[in-house]
PDB file of N, CA and C in Angstrom:
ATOM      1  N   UNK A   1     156.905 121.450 280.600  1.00  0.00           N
ATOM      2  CA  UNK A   1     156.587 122.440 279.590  1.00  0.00           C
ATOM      3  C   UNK A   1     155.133 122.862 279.706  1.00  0.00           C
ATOM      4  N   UNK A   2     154.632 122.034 280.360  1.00  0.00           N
ATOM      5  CA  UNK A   2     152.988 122.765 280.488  1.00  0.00           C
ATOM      6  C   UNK A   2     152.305 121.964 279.250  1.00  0.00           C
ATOM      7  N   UNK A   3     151.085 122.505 278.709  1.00  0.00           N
ATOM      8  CA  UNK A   3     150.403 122.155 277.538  1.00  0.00           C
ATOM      9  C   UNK A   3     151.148 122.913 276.640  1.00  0.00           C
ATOM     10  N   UNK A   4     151.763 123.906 276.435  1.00  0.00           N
ATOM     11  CA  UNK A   4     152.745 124.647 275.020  1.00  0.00           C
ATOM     12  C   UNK A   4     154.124 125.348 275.791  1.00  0.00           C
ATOM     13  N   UNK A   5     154.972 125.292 274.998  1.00  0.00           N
ATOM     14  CA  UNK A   5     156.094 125.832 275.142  1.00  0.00           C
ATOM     15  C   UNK A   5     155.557 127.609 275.857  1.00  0.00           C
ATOM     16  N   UNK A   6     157.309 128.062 276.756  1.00  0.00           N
ATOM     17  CA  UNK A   6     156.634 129.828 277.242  1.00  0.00           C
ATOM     18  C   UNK A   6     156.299 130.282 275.763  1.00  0.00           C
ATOM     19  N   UNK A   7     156.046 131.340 276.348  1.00  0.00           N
ATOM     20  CA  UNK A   7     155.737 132.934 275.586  1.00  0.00           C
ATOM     21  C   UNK A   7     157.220 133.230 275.443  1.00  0.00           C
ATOM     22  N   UNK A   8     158.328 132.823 275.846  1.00  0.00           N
ATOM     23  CA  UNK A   8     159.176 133.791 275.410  1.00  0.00           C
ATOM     24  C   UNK A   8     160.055 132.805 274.527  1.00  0.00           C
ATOM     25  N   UNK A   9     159.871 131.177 274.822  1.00  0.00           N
ATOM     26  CA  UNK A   9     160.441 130.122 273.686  1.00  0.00           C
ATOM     27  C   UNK A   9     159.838 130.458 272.426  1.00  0.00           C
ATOM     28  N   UNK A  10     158.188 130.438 272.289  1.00  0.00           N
ATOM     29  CA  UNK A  10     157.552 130.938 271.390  1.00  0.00           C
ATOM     30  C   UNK A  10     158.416 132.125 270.473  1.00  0.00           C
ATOM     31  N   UNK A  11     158.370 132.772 271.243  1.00  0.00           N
ATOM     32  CA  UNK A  11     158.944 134.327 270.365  1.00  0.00           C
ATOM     33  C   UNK A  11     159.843 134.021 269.631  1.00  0.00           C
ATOM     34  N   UNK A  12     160.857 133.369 270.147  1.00  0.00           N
ATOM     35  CA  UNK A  12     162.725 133.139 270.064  1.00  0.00           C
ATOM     36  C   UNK A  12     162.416 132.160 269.093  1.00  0.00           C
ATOM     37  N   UNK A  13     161.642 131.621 269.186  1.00  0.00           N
ATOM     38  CA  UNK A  13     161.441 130.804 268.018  1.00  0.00           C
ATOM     39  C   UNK A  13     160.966 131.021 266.518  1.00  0.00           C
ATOM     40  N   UNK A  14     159.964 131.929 266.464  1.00  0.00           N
ATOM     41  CA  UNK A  14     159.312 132.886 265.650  1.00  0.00           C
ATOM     42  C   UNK A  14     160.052 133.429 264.979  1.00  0.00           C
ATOM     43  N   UNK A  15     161.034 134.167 265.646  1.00  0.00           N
ATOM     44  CA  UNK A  15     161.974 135.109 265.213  1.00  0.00           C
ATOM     45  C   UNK A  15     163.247 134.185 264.170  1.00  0.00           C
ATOM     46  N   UNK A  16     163.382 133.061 264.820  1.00  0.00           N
ATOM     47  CA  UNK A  16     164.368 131.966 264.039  1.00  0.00           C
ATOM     48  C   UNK A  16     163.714 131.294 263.310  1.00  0.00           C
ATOM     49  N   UNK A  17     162.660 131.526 263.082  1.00  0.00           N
ATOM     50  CA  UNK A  17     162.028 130.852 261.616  1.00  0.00           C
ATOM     51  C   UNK A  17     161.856 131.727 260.654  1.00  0.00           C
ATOM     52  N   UNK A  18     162.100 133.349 261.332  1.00  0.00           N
ATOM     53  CA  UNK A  18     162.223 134.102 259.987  1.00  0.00           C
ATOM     54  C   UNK A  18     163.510 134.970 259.654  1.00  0.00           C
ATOM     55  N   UNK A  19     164.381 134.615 260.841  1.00  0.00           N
ATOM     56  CA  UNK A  19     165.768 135.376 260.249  1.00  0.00           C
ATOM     57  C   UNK A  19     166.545 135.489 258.773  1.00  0.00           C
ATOM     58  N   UNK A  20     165.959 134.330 258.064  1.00  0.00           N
ATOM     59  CA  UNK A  20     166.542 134.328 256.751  1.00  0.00           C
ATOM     60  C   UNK A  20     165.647 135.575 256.070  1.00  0.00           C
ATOM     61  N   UNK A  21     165.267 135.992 256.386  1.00  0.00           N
ATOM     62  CA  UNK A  21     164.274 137.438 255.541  1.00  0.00           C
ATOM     63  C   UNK A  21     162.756 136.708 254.873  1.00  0.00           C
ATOM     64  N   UNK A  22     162.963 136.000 254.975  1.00  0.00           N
ATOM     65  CA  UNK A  22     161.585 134.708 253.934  1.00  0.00           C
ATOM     66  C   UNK A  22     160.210 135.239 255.020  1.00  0.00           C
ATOM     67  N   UNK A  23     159.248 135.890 254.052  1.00  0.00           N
ATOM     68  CA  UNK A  23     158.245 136.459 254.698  1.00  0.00           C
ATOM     69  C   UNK A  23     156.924 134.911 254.537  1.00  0.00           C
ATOM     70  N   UNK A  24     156.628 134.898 255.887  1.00  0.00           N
ATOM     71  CA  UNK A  24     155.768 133.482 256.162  1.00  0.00           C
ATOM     72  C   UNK A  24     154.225 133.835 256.646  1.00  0.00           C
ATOM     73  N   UNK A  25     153.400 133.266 256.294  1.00  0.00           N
ATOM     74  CA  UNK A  25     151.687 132.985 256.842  1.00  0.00           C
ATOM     75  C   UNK A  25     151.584 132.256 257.903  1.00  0.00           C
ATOM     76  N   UNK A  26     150.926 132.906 258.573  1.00  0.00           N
ATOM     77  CA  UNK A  26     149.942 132.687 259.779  1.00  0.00           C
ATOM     78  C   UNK A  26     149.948 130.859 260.181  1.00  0.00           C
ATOM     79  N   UNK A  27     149.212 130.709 258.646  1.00  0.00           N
ATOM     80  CA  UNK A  27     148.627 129.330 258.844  1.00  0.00           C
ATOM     81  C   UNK A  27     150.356 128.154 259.026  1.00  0.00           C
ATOM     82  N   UNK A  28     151.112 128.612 258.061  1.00  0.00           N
ATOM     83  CA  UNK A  28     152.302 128.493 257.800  1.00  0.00           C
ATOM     84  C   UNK A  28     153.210 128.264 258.912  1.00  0.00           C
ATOM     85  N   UNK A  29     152.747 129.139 259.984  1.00  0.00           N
ATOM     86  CA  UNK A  29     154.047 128.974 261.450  1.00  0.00           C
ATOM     87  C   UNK A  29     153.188 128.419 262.131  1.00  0.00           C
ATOM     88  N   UNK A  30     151.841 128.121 261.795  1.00  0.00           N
ATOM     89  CA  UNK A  30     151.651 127.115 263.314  1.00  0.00           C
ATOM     90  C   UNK A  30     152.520 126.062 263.149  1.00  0.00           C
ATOM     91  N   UNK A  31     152.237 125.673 261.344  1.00  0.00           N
ATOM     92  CA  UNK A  31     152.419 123.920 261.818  1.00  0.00           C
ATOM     93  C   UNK A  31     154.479 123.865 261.912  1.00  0.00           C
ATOM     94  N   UNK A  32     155.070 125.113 261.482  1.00  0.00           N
ATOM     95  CA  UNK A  32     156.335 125.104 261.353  1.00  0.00           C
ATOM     96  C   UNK A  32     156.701 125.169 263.099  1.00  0.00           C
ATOM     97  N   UNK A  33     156.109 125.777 263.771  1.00  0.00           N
ATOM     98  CA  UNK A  33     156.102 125.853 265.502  1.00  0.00           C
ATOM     99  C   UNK A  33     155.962 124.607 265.927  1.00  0.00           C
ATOM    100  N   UNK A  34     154.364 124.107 265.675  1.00  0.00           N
ATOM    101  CA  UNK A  34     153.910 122.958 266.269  1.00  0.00           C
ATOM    102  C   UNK A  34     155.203 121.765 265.990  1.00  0.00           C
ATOM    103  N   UNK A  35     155.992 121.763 264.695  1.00  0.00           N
ATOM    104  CA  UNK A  35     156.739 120.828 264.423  1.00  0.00           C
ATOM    105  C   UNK A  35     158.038 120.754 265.429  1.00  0.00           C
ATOM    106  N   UNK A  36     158.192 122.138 265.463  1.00  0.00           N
ATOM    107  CA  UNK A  36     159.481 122.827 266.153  1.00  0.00           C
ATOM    108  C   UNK A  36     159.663 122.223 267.689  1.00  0.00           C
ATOM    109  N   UNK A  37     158.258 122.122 268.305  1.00  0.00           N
ATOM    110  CA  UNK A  37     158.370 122.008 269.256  1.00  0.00           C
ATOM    111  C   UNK A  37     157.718 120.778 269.881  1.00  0.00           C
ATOM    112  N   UNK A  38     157.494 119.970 268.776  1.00  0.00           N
ATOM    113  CA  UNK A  38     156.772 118.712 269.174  1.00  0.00           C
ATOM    114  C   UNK A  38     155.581 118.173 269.448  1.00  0.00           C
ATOM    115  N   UNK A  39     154.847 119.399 269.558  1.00  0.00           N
ATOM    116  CA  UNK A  39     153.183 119.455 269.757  1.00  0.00           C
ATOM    117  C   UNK A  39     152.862 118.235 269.109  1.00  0.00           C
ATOM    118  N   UNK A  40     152.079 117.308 270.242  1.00  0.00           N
ATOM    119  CA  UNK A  40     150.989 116.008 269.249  1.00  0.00           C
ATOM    120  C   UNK A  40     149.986 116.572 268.471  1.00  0.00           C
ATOM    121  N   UNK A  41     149.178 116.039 267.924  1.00  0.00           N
ATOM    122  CA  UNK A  41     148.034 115.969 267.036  1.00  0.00           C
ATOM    123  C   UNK A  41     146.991 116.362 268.391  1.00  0.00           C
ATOM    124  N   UNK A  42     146.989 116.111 269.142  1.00  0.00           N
ATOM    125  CA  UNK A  42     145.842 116.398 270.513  1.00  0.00           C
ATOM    126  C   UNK A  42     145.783 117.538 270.972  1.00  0.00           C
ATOM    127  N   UNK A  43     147.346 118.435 271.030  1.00  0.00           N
ATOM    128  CA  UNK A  43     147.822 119.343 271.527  1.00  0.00           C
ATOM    129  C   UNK A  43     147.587 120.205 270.631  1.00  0.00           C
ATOM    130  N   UNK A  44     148.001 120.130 269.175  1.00  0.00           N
ATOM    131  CA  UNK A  44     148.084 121.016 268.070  1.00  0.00           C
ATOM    132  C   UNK A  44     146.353 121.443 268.000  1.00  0.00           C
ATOM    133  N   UNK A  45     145.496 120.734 268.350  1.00  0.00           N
ATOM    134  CA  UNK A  45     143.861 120.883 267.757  1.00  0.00           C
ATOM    135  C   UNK A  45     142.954 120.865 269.012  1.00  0.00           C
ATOM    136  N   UNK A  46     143.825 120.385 270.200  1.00  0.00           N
ATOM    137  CA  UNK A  46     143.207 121.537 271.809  1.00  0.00           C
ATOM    138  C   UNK A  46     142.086 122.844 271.593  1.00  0.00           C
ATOM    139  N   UNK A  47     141.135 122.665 271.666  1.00  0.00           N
ATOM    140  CA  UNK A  47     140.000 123.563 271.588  1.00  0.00           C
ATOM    141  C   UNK A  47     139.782 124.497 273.491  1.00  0.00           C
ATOM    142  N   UNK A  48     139.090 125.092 273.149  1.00  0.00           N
ATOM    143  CA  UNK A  48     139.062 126.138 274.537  1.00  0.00           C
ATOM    144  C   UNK A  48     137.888 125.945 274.701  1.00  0.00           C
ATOM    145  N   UNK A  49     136.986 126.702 276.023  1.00  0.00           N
ATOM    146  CA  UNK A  49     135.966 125.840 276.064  1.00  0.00           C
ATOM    147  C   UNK A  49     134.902 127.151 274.644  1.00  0.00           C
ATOM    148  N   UNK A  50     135.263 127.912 274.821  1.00  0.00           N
ATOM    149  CA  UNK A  50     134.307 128.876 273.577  1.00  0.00           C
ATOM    150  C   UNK A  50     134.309 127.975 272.201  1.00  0.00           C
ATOM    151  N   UNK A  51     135.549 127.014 271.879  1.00  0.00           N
ATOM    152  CA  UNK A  51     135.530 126.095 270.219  1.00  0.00           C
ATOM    153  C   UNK A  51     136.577 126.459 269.400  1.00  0.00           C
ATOM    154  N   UNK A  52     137.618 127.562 270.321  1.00  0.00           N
ATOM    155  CA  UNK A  52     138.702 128.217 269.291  1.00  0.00           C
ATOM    156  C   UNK A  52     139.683 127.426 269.539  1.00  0.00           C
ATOM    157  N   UNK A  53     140.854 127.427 268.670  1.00  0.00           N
ATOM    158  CA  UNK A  53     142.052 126.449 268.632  1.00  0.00           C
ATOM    159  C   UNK A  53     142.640 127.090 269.672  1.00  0.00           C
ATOM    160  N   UNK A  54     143.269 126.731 270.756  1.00  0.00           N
ATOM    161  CA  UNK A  54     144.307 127.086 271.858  1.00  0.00           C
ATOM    162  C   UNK A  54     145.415 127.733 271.310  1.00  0.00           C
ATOM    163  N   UNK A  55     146.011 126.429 270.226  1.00  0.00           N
ATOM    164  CA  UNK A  55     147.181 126.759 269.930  1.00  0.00           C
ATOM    165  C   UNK A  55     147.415 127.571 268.630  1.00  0.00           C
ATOM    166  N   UNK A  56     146.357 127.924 267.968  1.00  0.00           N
ATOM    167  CA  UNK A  56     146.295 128.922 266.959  1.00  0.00           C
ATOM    168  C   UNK A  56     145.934 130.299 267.391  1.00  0.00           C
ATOM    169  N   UNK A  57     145.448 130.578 268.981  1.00  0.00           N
ATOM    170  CA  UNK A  57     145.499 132.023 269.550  1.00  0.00           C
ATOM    171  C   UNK A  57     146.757 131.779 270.192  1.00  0.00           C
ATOM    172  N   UNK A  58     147.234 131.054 270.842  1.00  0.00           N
ATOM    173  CA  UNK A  58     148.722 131.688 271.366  1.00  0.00           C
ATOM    174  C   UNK A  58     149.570 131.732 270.476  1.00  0.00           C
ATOM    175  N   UNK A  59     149.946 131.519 269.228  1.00  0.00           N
ATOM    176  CA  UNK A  59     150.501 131.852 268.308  1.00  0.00           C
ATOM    177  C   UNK A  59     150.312 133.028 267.494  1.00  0.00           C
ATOM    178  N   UNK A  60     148.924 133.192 267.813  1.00  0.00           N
ATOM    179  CA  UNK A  60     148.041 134.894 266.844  1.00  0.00           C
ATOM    180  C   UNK A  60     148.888 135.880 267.954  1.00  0.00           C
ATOM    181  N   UNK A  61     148.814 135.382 269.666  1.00  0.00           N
ATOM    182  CA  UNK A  61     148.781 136.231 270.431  1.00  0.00           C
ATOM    183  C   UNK A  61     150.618 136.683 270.566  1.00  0.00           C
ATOM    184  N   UNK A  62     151.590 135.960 270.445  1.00  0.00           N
ATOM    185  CA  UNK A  62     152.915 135.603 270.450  1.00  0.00           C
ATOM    186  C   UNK A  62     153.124 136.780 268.454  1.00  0.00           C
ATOM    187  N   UNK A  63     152.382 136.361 268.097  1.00  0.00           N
ATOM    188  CA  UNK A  63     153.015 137.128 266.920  1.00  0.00           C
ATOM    189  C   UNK A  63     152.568 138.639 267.008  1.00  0.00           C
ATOM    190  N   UNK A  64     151.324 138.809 267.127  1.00  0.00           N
ATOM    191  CA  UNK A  64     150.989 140.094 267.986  1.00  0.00           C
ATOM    192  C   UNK A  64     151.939 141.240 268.958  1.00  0.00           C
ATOM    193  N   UNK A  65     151.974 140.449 269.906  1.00  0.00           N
ATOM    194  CA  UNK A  65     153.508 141.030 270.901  1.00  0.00           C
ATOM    195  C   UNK A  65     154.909 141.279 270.193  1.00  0.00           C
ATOM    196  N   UNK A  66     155.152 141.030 269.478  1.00  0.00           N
ATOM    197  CA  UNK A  66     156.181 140.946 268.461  1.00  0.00           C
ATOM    198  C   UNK A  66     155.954 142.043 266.781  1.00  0.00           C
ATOM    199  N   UNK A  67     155.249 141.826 267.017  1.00  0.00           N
ATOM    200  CA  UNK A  67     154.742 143.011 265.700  1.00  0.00           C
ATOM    201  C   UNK A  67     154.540 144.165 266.842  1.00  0.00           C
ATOM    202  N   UNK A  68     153.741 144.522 267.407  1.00  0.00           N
ATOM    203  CA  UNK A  68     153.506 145.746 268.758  1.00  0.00           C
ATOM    204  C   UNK A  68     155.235 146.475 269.099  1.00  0.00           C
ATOM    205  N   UNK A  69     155.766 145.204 268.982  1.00  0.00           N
ATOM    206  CA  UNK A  69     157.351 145.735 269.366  1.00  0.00           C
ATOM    207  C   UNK A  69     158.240 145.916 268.226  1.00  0.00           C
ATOM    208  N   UNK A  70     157.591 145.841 267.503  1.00  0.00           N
ATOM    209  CA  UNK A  70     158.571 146.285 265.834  1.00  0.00           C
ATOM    210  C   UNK A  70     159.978 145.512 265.750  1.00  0.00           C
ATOM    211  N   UNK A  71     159.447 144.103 266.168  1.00  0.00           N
ATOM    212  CA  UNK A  71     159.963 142.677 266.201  1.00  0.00           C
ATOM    213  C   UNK A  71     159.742 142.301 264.881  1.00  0.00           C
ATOM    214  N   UNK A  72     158.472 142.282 264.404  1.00  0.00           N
ATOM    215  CA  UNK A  72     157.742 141.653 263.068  1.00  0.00           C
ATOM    216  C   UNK A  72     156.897 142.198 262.820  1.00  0.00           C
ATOM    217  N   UNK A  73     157.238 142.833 260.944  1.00  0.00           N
ATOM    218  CA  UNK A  73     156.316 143.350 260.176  1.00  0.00           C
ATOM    219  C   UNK A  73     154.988 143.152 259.742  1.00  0.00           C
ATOM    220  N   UNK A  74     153.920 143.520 259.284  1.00  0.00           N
ATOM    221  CA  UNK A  74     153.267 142.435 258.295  1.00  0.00           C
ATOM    222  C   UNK A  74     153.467 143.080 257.162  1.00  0.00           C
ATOM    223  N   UNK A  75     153.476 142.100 255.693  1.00  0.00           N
ATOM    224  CA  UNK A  75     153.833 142.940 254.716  1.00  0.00           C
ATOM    225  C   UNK A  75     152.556 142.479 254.194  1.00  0.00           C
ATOM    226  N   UNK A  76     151.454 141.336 254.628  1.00  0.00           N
ATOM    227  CA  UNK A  76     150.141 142.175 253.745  1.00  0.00           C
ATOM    228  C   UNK A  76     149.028 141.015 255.253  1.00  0.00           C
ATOM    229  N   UNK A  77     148.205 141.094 255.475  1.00  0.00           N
ATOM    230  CA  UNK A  77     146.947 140.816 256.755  1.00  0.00           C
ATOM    231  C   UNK A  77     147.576 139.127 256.410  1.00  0.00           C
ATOM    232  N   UNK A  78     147.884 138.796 257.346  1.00  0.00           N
ATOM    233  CA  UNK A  78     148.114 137.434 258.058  1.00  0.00           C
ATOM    234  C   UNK A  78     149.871 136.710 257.321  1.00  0.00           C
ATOM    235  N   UNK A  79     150.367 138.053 256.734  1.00  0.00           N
ATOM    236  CA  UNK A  79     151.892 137.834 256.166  1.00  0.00           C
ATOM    237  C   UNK A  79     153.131 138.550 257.042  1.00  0.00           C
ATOM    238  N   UNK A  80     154.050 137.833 257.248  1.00  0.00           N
ATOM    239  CA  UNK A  80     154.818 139.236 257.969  1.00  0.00           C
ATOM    240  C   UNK A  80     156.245 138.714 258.171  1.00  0.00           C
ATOM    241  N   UNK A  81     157.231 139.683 258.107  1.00  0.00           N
ATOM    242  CA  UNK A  81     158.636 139.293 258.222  1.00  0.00           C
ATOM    243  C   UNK A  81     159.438 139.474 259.351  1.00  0.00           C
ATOM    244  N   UNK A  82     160.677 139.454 259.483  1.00  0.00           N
ATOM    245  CA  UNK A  82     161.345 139.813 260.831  1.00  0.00           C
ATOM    246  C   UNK A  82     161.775 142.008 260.370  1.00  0.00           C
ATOM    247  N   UNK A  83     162.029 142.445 260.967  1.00  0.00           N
ATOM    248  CA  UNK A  83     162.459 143.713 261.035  1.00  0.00           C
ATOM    249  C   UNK A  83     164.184 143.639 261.697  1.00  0.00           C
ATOM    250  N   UNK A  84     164.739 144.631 261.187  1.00  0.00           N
ATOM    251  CA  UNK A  84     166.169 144.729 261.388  1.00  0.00           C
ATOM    252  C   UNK A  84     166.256 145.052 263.230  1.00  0.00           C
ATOM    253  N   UNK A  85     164.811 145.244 263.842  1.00  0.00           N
ATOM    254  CA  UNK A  85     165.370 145.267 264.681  1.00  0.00           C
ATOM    255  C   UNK A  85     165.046 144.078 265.693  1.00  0.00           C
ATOM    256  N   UNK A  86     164.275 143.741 265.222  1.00  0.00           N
ATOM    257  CA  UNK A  86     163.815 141.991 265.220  1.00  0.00           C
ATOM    258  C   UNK A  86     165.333 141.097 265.163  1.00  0.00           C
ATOM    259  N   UNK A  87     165.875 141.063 264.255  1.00  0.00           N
ATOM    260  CA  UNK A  87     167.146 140.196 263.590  1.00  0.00           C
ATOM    261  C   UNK A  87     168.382 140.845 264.735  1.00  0.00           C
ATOM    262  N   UNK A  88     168.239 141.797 265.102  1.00  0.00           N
ATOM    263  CA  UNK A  88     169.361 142.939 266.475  1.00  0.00           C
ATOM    264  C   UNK A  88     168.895 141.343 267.597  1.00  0.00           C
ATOM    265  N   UNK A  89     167.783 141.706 268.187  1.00  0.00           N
ATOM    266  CA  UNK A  89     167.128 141.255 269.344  1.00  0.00           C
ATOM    267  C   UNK A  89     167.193 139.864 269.371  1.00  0.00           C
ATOM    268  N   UNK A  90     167.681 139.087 268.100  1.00  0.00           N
ATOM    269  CA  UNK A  90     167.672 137.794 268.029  1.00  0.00           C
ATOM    270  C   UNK A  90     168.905 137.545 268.486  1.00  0.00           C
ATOM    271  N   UNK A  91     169.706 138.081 267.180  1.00  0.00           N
ATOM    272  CA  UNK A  91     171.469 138.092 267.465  1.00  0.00           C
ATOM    273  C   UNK A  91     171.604 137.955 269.449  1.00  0.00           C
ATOM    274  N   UNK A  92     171.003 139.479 269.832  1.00  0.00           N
ATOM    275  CA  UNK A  92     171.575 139.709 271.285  1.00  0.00           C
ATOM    276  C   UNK A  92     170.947 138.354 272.115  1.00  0.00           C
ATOM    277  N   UNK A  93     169.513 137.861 271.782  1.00  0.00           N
ATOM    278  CA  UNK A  93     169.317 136.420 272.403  1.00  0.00           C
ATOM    279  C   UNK A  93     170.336 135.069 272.401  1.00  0.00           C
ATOM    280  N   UNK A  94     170.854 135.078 270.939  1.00  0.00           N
ATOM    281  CA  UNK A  94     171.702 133.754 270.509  1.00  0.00           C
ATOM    282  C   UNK A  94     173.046 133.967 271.675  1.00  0.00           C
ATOM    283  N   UNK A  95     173.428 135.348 271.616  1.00  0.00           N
ATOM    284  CA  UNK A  95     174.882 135.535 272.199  1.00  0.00           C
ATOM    285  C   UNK A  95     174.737 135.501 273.673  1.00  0.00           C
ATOM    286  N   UNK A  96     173.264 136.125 273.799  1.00  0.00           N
ATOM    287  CA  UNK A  96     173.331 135.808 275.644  1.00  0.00           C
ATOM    288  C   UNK A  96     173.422 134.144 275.620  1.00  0.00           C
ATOM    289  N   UNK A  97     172.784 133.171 275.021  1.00  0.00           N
ATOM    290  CA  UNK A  97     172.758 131.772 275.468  1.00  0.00           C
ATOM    291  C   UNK A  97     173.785 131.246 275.357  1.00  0.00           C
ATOM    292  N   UNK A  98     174.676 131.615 274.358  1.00  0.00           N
ATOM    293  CA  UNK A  98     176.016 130.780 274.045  1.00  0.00           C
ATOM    294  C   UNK A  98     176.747 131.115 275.073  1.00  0.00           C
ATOM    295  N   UNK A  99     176.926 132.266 275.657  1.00  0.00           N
ATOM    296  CA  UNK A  99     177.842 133.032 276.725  1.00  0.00           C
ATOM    297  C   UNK A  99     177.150 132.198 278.284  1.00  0.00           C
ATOM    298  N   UNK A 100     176.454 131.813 278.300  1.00  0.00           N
ATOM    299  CA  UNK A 100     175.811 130.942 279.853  1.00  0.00           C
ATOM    300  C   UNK A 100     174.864 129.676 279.237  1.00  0.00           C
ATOM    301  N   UNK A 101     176.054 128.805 278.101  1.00  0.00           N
ATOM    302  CA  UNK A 101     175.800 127.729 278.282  1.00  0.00           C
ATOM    303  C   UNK A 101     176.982 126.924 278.823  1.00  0.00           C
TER     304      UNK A 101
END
């Protein structure tokens, strides 16, 4: 897995923590991610060499790409939900995996 899960587990994941419509914070999906995916305490607080959290920009950067694609809303600066076409793109993910597992 590297030091964090892909960019595209990330997403798929993102997206399934907000399919129920429940609009979530920033601070809110790291640790719901970090849990998701097992991140240690070492991993979760990984600094870069500038002093920024690793894993709190690839998560800024993963939700970013996803809002850009009208994946996920924000409904107010660091809040944001899934979009109907977000919840489409999930569905078509779940059904590709079940179909080639």
């Amino acid at each position: 897995m590297g030091v964090f899960p892909s960019a595209t587990k990330i997403r798929i994941a993102i997206l399934k923590k907000l399919k129920n419509g429940q609009t979530r914070e920033k601070n809110e999906m790291l640790k719901i991610l970090a849990k998701h995916f097992g991140l240690s305490l070492p991993q979760f607080a990984m600094k870069d060499p500038d002093g920024r959290n690793k894993w709190d920009k690839r998560v800024k950067w993963e939700l970013s790409w996803l809002r850009k694609r009208n994946l996920i809303k924000n409904t107010q600066l660091g809040h944001f939900h899934i979009t109907s076409l977000g919840k489409d793109i999930l569905q078509l993910c779940e059904s590709y995996k079940r179909q080639n597992d």
